[in-house]
C-alpha atoms as a PDB file:
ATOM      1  CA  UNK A   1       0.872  12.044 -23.006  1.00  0.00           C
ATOM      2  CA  UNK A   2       1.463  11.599 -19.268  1.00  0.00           C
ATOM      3  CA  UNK A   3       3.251   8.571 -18.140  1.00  0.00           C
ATOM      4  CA  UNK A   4       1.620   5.415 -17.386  1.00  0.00           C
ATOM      5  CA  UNK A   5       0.333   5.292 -13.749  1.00  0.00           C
ATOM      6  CA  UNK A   6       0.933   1.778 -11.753  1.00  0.00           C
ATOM      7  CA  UNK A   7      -1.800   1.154  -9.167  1.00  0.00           C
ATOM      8  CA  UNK A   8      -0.998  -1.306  -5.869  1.00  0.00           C
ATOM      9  CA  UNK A   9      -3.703  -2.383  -4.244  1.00  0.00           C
ATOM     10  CA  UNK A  10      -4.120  -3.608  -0.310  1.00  0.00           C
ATOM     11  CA  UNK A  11      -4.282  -6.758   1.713  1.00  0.00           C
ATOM     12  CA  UNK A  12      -7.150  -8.830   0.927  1.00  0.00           C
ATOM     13  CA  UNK A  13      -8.479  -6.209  -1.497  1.00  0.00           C
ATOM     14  CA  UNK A  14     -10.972  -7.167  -3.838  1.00  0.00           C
ATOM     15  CA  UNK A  15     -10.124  -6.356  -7.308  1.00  0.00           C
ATOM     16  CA  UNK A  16     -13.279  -3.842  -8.598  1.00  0.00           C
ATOM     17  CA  UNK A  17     -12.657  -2.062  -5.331  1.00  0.00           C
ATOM     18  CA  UNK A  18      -9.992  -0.063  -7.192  1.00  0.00           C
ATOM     19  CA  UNK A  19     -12.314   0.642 -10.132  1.00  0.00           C
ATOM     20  CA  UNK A  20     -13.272   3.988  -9.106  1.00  0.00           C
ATOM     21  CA  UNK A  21     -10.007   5.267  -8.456  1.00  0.00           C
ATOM     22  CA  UNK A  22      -8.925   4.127 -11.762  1.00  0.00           C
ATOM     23  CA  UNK A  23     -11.268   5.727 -13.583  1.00  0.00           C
ATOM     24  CA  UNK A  24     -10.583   8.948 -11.601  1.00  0.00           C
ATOM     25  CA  UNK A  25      -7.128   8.871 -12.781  1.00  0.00           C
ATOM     26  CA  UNK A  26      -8.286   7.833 -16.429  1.00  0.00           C
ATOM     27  CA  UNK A  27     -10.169  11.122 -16.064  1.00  0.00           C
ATOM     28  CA  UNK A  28      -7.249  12.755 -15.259  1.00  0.00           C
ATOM     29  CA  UNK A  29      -4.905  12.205 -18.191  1.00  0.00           C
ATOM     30  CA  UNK A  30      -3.312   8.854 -16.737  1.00  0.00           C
ATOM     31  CA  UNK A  31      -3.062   5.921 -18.646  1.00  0.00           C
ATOM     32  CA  UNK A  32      -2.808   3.234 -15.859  1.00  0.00           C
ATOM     33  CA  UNK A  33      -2.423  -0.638 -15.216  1.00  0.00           C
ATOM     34  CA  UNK A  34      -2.881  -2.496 -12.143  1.00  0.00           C
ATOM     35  CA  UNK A  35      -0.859  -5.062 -10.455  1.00  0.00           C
ATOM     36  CA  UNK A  36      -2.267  -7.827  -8.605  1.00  0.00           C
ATOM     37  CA  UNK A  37      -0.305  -8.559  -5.680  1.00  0.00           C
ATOM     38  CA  UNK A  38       0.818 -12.016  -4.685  1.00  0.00           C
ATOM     39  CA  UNK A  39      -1.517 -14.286  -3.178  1.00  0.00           C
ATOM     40  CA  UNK A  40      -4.317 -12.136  -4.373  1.00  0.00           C
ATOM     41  CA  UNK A  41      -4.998 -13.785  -7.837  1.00  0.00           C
ATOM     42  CA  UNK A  42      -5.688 -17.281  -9.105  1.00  0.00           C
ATOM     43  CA  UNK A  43      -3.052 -18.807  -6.800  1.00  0.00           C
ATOM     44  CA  UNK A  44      -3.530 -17.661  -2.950  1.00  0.00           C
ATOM     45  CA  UNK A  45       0.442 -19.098  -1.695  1.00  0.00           C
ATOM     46  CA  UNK A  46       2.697 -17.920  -3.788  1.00  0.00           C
ATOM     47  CA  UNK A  47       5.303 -18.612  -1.250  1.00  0.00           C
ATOM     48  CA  UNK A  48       6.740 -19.581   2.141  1.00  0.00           C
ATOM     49  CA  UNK A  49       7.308 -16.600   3.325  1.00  0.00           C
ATOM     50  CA  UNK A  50       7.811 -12.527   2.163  1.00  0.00           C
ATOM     51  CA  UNK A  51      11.170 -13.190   0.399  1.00  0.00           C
ATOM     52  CA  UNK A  52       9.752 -15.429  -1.678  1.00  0.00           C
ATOM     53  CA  UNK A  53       6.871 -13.412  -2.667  1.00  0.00           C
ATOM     54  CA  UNK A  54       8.657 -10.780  -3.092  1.00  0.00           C
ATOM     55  CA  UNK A  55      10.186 -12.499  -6.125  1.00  0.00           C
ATOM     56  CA  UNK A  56       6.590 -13.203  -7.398  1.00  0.00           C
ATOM     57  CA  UNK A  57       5.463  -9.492  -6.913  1.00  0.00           C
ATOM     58  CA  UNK A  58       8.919  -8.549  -8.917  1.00  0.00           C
ATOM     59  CA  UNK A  59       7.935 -10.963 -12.221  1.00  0.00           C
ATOM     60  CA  UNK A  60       4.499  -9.085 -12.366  1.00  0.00           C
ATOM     61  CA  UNK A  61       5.521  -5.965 -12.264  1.00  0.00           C
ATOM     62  CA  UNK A  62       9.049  -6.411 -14.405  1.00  0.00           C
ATOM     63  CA  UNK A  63       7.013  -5.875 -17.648  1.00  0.00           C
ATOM     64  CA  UNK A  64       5.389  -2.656 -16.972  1.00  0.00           C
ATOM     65  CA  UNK A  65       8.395  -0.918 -15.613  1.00  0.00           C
ATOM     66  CA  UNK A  66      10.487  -0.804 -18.463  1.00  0.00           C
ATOM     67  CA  UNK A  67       9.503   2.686 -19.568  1.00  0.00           C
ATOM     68  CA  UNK A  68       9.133   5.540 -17.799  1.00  0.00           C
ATOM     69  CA  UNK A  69       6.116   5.575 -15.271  1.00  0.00           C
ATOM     70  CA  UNK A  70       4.478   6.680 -11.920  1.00  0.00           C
ATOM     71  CA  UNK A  71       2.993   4.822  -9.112  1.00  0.00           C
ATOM     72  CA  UNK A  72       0.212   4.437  -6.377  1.00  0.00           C
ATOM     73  CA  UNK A  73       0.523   2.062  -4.245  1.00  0.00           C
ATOM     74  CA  UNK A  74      -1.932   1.055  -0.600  1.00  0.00           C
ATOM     75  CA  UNK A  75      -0.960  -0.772   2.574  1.00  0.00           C
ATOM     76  CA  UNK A  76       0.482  -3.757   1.563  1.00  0.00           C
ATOM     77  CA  UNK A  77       1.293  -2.659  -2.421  1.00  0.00           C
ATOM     78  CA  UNK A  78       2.805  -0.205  -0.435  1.00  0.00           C
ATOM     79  CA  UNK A  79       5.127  -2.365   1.405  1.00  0.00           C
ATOM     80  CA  UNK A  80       5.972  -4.648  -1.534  1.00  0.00           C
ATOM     81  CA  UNK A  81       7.042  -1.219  -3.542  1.00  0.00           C
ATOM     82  CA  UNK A  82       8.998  -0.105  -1.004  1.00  0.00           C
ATOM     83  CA  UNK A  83      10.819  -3.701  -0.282  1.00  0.00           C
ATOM     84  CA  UNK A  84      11.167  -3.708  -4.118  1.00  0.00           C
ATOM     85  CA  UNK A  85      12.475   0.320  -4.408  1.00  0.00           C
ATOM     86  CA  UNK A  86      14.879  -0.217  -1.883  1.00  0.00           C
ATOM     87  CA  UNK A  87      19.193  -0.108  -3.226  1.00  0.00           C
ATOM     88  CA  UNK A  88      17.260  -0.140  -6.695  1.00  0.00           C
ATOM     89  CA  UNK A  89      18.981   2.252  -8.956  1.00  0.00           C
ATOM     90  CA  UNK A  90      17.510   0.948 -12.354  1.00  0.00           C
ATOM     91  CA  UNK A  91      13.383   0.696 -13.355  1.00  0.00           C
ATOM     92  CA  UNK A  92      12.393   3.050 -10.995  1.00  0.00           C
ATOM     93  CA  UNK A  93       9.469   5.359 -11.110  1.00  0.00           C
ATOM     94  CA  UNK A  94       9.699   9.122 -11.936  1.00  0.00           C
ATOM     95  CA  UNK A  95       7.628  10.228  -8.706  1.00  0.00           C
ATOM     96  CA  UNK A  96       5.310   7.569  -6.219  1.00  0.00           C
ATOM     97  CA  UNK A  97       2.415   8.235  -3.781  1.00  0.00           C
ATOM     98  CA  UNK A  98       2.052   5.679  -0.695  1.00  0.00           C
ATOM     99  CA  UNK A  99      -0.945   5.659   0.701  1.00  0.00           C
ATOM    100  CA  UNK A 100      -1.464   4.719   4.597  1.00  0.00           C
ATOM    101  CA  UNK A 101       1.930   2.130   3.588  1.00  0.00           C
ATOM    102  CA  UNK A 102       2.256  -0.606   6.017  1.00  0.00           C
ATOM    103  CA  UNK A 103       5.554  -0.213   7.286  1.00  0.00           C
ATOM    104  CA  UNK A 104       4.432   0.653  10.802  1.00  0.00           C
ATOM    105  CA  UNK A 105       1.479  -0.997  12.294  1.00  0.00           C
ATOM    106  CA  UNK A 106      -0.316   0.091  15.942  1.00  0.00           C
ATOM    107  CA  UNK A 107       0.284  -2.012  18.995  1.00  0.00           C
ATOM    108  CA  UNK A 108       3.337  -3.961  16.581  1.00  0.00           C
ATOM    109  CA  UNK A 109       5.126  -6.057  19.380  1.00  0.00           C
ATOM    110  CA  UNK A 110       1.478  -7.171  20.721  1.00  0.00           C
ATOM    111  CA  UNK A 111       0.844  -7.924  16.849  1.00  0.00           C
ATOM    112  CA  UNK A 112       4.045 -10.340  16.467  1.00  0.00           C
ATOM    113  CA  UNK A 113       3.697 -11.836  19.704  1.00  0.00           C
ATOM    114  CA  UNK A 114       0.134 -12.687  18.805  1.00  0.00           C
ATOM    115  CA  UNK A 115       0.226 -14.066  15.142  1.00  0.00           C
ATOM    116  CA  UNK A 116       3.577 -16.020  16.475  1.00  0.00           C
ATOM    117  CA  UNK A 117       1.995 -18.157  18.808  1.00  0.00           C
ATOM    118  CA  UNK A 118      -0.374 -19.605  16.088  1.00  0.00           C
ATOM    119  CA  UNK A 119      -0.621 -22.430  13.828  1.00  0.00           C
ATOM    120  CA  UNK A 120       0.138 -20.703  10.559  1.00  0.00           C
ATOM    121  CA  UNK A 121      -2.896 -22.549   9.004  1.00  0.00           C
ATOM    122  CA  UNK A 122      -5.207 -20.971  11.099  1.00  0.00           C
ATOM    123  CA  UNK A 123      -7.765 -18.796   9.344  1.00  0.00           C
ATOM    124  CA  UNK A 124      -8.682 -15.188  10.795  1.00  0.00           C
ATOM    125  CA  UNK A 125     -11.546 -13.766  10.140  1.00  0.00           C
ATOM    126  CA  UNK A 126     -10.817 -10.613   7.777  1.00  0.00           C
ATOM    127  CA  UNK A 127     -11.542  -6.917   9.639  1.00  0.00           C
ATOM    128  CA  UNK A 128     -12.060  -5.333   6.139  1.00  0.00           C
ATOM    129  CA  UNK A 129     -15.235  -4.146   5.196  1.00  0.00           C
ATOM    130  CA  UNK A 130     -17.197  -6.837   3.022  1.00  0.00           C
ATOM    131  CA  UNK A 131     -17.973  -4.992  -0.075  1.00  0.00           C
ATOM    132  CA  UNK A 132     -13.948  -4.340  -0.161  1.00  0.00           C
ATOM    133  CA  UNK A 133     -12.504  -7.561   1.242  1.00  0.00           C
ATOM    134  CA  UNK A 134     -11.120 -10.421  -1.345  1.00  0.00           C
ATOM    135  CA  UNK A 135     -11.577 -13.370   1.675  1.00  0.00           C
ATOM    136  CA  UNK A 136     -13.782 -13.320   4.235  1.00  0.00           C
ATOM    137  CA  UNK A 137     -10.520 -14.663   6.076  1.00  0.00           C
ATOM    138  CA  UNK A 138      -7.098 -14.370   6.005  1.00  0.00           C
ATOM    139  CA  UNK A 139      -4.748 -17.428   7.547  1.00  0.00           C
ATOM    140  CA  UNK A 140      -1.350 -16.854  10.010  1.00  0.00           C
ATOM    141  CA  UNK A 141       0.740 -17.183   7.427  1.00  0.00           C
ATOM    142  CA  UNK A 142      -0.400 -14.400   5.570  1.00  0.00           C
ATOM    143  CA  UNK A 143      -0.021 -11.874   8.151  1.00  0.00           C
ATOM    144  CA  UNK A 144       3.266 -13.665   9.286  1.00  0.00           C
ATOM    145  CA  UNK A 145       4.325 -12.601   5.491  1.00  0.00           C
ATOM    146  CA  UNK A 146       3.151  -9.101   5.881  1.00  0.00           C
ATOM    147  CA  UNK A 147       5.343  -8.863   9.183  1.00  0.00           C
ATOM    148  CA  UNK A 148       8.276 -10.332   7.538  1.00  0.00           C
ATOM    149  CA  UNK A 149       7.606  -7.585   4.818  1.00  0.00           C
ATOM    150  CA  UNK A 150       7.851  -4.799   7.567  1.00  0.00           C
ATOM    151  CA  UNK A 151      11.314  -6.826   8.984  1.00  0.00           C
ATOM    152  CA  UNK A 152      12.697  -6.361   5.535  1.00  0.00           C
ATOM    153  CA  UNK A 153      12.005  -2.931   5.333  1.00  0.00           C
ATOM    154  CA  UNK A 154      13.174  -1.812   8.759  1.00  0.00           C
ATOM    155  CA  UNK A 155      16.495  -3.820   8.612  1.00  0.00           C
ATOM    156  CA  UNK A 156      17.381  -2.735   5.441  1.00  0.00           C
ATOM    157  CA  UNK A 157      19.795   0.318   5.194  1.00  0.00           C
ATOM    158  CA  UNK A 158      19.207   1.056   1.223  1.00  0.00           C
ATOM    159  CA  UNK A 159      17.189   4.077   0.799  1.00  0.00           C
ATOM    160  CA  UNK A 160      14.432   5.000  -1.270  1.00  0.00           C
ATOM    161  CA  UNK A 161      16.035   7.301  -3.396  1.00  0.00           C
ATOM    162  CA  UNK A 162      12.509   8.320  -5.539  1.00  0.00           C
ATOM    163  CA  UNK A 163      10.436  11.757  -4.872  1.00  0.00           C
ATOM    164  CA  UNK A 164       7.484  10.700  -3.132  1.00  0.00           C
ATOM    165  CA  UNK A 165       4.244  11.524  -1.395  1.00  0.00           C
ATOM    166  CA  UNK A 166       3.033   9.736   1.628  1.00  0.00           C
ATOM    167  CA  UNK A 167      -0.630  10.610   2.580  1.00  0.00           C
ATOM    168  CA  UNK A 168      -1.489   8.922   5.807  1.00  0.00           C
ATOM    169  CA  UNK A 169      -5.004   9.631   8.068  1.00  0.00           C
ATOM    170  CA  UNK A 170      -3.511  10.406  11.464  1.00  0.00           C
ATOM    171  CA  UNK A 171      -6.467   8.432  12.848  1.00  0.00           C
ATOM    172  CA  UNK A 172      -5.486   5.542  10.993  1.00  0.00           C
ATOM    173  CA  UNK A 173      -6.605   1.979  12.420  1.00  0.00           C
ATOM    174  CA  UNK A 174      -3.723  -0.107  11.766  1.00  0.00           C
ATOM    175  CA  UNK A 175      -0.540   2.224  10.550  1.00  0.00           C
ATOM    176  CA  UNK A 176       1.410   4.177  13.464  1.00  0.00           C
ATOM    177  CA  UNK A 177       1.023   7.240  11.379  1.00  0.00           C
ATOM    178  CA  UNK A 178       3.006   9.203  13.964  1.00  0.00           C
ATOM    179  CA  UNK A 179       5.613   7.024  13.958  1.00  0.00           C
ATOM    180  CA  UNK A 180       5.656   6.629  10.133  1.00  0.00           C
ATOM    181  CA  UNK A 181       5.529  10.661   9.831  1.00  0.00           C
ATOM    182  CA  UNK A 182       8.780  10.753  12.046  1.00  0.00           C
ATOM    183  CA  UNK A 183      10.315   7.589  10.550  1.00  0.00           C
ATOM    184  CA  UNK A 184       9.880   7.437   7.055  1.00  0.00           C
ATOM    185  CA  UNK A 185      12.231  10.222   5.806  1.00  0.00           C
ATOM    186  CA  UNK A 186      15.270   8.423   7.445  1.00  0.00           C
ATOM    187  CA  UNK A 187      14.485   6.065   4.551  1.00  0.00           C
ATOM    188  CA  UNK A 188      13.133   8.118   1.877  1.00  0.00           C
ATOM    189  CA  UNK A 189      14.991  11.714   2.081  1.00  0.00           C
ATOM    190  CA  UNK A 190      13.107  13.174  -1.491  1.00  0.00           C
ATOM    191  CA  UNK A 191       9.719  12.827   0.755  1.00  0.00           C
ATOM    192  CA  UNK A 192       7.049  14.622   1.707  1.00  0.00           C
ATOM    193  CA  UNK A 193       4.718  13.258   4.073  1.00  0.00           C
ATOM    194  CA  UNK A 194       1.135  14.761   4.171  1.00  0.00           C
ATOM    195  CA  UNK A 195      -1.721  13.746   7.288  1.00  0.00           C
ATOM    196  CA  UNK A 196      -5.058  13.760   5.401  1.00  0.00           C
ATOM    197  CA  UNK A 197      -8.096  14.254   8.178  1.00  0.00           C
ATOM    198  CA  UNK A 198     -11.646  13.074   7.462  1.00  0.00           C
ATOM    199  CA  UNK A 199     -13.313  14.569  10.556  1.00  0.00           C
ATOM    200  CA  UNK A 200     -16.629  13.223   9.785  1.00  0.00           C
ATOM    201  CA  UNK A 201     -15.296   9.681   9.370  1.00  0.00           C
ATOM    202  CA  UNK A 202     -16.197   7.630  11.635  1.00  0.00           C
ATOM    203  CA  UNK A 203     -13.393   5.304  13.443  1.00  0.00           C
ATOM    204  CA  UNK A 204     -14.026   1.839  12.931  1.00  0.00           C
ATOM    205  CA  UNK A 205     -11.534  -1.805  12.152  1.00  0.00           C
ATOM    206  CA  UNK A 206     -10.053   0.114   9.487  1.00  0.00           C
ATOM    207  CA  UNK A 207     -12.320   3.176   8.525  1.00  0.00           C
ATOM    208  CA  UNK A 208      -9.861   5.911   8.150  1.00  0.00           C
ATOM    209  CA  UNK A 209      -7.161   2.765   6.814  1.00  0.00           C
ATOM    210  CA  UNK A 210      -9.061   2.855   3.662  1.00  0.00           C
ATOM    211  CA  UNK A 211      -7.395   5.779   1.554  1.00  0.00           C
ATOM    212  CA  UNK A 212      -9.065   4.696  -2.031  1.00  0.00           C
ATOM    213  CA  UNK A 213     -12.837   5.044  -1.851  1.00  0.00           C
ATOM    214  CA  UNK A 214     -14.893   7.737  -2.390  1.00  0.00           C
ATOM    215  CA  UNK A 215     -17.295   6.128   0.263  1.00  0.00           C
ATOM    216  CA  UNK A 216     -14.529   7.044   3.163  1.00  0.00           C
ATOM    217  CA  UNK A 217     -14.605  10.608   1.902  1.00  0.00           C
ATOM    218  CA  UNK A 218     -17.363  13.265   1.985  1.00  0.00           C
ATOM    219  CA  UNK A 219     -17.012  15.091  -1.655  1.00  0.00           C
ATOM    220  CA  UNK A 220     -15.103  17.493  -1.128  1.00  0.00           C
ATOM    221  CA  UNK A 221     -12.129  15.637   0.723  1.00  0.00           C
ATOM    222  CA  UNK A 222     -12.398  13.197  -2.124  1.00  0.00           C
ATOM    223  CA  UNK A 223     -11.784  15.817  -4.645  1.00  0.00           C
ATOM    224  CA  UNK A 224      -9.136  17.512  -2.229  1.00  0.00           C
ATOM    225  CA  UNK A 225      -7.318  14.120  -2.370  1.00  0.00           C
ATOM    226  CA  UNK A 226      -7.408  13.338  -5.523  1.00  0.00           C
ATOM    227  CA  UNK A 227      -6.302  17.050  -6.590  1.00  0.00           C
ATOM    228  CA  UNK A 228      -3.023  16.177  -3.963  1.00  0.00           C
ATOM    229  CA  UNK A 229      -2.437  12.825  -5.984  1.00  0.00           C
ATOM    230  CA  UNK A 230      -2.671  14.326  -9.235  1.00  0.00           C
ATOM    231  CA  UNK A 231      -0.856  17.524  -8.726  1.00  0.00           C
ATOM    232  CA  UNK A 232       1.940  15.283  -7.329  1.00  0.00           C
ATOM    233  CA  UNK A 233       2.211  12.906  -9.962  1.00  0.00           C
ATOM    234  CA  UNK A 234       2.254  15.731 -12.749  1.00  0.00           C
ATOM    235  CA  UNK A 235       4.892  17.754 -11.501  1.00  0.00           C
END
């Protein structure tokens, strides 16, 4: 029996979103579980700011790593894993796959300077598309915690000492996937970091950001993708 797979969902994902790709990995042999990430369950602040969510993320997913397992985790479950991997030499995963992670966002210092010159009560409207999207907004603060996420991760000089598969669209919305390409195995150095183009997708808010659906893929890049994933995990 393979090991059990841990799925990480995305910012302001809505829950059933990730049905699909669960059952595609059920398909596949996996036994899985998802994690809800802070702030997307019953209670929205689960803190003050990303260390202290951190700490929440850490108490859900304690119980499920205490026997060998493997991970996905997108965009923002991305980040948290990555903030949680790092200097971590116990619990960790046999082999991970980050998808579009948010560790480098387009147009960054335009980003910060933005969000920091608002109220951190203020609500945004959310860019994701509806049938995905959680909230139809997302406040300051929660972006200001996703930034402080990426500050963590960039000041920190612990590795990511786990093999690991980064699939990233190069036409990606919000990630810097250039940068990330070039960047990322400073942190991780058992990576391998793989650009994934959807030439007939269409670029949108975050069209080629979503990495999960089935509906951002014509068929045969879906099954290409999920034959990278799987073939990954199972080696």
């Amino acid at each position: 029996m393979l090991p059990k797979l841990i799925i990480l969902h995305g910012l302001n994902n809505n829950s059933t979103t990730w049905d699909e790709f669960e059952n595609v990995m059920k398909n596949r042999g996996f036994p899985t579980v998802r994690i809800t990430l802070p702030g997307h369950g019953s209670v929205r602040a689960e803190g003050r700011n990303f260390e202290e969510v951190l700490k929440s993320f850490h108490k859900s997913l304690r119980p499920h790593v205490q026997e060998p397992y493997l991970a996905v985790a997108y965009s923002l479950g991305a980040l948290f894993f990555t903030n949680w991997l790092m200097g971590r030499t116990e619990n960790l995963p046999l082999r991970v796959v980050f998808l579009a992670p948010a560790l480098y966002l387009r147009n960054e210092n335009v980003i910060r300077k933005m969000i920091s010159s608002l109220h951190p009560k203020l609500p945004i409207p959310s860019i994701a598309p509806k049938e995905i999207m959680l909230h139809r907004t997302l406040f300051v603060w929660e972006y200001l915690n996703l930034l402080g996420g990426i500050e963590r991760f960039r000041n920190s000089k612990d590795p990511v000492e786990v093999p690991n598969l980064v699939i990233l669209d190069p036409k990606d919305e919000l990630i810097d996937a250039q940068r990330l390409k070039s960047e990322w195995k400073k942190k991780a150095p058992e990576a391998e970091v793989v650009f994934f183009e959807r030439p007939q997708q269409k670029w949108g808010l975050s069209n080629h950001h979503i990495l999960f659906h089935s509906k951002y893929f014509t068929a045969n890049e879906w099954e290409n993708f999920i034959q990278k994933i799987e073939t990954f995990l199972k080696a």
